[in-house]
C-alpha atoms as a PDB file:
ATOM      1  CA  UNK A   1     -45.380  40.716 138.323  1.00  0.00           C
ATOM      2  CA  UNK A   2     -45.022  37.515 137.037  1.00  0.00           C
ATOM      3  CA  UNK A   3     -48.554  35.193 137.180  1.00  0.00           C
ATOM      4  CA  UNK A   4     -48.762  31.761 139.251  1.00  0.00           C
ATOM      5  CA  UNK A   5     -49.084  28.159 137.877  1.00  0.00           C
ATOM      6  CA  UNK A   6     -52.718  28.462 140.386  1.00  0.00           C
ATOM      7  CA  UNK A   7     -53.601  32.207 138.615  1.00  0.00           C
ATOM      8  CA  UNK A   8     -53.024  30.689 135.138  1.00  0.00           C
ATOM      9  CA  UNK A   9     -55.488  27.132 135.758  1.00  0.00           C
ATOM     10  CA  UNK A  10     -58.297  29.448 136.996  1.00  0.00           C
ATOM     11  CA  UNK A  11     -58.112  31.409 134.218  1.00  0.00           C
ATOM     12  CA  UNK A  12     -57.928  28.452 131.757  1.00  0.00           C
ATOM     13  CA  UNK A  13     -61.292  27.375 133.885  1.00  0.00           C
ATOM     14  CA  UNK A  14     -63.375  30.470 134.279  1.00  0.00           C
ATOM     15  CA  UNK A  15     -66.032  30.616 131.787  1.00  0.00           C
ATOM     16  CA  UNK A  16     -66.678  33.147 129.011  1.00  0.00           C
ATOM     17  CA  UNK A  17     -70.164  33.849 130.356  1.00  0.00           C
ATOM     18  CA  UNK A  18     -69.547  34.400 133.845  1.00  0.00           C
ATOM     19  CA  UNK A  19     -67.454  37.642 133.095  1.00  0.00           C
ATOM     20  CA  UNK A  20     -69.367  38.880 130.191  1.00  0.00           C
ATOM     21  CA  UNK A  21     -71.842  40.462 132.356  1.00  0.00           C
ATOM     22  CA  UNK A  22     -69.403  42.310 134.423  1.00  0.00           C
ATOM     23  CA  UNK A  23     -68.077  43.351 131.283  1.00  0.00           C
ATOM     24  CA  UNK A  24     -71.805  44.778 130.078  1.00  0.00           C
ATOM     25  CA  UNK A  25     -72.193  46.293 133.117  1.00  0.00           C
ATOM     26  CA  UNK A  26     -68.232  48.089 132.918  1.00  0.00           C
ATOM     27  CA  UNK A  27     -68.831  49.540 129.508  1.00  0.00           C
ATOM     28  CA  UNK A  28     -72.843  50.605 129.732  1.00  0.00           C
ATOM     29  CA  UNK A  29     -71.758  52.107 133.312  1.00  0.00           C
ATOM     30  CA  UNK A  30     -69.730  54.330 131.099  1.00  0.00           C
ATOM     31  CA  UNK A  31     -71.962  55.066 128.114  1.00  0.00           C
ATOM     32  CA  UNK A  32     -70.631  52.401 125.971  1.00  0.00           C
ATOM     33  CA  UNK A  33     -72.981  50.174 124.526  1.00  0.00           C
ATOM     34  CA  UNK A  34     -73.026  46.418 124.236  1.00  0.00           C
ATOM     35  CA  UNK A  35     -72.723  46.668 120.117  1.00  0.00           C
ATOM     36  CA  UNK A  36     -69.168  48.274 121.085  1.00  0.00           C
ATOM     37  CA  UNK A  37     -68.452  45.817 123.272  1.00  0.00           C
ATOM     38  CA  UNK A  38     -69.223  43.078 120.489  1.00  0.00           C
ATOM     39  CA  UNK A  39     -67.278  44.916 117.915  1.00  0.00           C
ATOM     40  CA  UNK A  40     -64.144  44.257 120.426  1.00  0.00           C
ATOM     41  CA  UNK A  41     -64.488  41.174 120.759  1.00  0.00           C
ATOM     42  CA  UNK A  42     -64.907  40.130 117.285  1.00  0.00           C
ATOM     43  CA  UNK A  43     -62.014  42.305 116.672  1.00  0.00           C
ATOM     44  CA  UNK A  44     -60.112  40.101 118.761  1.00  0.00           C
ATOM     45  CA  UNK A  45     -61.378  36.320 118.327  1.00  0.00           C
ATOM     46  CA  UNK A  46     -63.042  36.514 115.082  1.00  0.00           C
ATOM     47  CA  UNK A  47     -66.435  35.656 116.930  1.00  0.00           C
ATOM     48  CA  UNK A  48     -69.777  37.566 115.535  1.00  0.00           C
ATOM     49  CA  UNK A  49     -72.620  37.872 117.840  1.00  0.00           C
ATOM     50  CA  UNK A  50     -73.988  34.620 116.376  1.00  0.00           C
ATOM     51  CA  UNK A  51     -70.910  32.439 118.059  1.00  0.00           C
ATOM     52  CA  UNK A  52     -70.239  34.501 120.891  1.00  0.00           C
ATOM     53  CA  UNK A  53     -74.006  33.721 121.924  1.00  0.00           C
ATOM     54  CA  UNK A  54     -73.377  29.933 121.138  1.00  0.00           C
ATOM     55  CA  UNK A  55     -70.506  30.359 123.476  1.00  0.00           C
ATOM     56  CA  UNK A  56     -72.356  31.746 126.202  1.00  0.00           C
ATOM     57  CA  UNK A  57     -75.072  28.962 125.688  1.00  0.00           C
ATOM     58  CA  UNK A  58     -72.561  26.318 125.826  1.00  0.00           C
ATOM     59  CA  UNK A  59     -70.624  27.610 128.819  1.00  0.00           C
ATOM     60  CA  UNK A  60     -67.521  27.438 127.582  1.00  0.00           C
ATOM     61  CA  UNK A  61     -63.862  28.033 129.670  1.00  0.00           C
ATOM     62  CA  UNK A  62     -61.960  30.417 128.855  1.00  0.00           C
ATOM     63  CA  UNK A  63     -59.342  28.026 127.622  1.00  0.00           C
ATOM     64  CA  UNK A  64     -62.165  26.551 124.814  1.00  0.00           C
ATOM     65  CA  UNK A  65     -63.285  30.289 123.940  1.00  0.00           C
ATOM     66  CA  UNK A  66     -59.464  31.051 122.830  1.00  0.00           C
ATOM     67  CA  UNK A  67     -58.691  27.765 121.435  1.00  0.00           C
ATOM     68  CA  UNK A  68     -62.009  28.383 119.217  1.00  0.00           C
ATOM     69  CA  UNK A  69     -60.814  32.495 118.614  1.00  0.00           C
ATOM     70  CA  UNK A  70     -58.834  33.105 115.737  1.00  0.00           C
ATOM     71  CA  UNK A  71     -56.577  35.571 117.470  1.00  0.00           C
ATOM     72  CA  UNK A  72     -56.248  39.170 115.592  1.00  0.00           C
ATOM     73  CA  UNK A  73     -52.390  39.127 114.257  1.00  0.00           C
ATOM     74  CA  UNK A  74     -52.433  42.674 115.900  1.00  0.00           C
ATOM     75  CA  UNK A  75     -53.529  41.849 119.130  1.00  0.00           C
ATOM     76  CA  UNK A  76     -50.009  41.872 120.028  1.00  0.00           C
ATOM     77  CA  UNK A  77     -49.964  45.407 119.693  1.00  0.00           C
ATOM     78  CA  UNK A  78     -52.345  45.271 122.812  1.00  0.00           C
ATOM     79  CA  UNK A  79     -49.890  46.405 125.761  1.00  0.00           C
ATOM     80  CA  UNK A  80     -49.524  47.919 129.432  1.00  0.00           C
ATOM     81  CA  UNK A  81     -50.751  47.055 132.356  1.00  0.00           C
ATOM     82  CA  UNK A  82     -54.115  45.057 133.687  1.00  0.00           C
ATOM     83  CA  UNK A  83     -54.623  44.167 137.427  1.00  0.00           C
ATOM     84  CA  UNK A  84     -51.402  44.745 137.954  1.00  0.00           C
ATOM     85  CA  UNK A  85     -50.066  42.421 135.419  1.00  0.00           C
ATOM     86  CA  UNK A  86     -48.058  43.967 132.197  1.00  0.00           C
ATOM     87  CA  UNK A  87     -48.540  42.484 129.043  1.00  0.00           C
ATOM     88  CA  UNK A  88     -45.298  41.486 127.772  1.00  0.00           C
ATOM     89  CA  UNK A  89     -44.635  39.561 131.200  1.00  0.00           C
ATOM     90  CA  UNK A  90     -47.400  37.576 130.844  1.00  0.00           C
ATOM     91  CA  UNK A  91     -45.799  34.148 129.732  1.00  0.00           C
ATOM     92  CA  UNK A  92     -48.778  32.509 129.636  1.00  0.00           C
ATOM     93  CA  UNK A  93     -50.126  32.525 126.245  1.00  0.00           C
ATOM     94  CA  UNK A  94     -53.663  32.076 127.329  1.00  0.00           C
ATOM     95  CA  UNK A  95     -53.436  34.349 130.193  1.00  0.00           C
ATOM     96  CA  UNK A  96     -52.282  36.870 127.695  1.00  0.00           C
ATOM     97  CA  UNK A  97     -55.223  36.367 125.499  1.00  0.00           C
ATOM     98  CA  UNK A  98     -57.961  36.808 128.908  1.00  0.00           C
ATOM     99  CA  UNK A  99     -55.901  40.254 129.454  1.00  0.00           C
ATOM    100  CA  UNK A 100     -55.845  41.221 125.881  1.00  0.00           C
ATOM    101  CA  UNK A 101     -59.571  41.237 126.517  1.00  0.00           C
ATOM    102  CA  UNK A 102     -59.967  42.614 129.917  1.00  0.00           C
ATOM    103  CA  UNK A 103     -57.273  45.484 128.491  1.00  0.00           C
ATOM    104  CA  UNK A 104     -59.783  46.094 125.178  1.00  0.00           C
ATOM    105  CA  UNK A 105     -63.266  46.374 127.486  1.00  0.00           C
ATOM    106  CA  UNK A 106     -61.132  48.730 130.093  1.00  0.00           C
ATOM    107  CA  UNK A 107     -60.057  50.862 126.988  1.00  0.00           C
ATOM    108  CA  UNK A 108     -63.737  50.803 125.625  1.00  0.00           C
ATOM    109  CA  UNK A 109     -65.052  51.905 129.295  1.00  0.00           C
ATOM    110  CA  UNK A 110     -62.162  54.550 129.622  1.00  0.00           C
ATOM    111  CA  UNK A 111     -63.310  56.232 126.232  1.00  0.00           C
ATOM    112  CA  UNK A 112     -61.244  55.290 123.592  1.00  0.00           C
ATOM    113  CA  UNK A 113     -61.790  55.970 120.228  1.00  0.00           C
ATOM    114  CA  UNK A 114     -62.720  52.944 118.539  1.00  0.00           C
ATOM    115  CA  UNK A 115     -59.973  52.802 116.007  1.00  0.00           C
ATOM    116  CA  UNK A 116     -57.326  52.959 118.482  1.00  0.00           C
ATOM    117  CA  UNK A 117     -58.696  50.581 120.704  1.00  0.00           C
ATOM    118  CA  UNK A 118     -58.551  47.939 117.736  1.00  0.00           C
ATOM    119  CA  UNK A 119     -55.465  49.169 117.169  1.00  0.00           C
ATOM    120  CA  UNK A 120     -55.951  50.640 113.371  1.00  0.00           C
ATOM    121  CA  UNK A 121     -53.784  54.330 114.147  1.00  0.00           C
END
């Protein structure tokens, strides 16, 4: 399933701290704890709890939180499918990069072993 001009701008426009609760609540509701969760995320962007806080604070899209990420060169390696969406058909770079994340705090909530979910074996 291929994603819509309209599905791409409102991902470019949510913001990173709207979702980050849902994300808290996803993971904890599993017995994954938020320092997990954190270790993801830096994983992916590059951003310790110090920025992703600032982040928050600021209210930034998610089209400022990636431009500001300095993307893992394996996140590629990040693949399937998320809400119905595959990775690899996901031509919009950004878009990608939201999914990457949704894909790594639905692997952390599913019980993944921590080096597979950042992709180290």
């Amino acid at each position: 399933m291929k994603t819509t001009p309209e599905h791409d701008a409102r991902m470019a426009k949510m913001t990173f701290a709207s979702v980050y609760p849902h994300y808290i609540t996803k993971i904890e509701s599993k017995g994954r704890t938020k320092e997990e969760l954190h270790q993801v995320i830096a994983w992916l962007t590059g951003f310790d709890d110090k920025k992703l806080q600032e982040l928050m604070d600021e209210k930034v899209t998610f089209e400022s939180f990636f431009q500001q990420a300095k993307l893992n060169p394996n996140a590629h390696l990040i693949t399937g499918a998320i809400c119905g969406y595959r990775m690899e058909e996901i031509e919009n770079s950004l878009t990608r990069q939201v999914r990457y994340l949704d894909k790594l705090v639905d692997e952390l909530a599913k019980g993944k072993k921590m080096e597979k979910i950042l992709r180290q074996g």
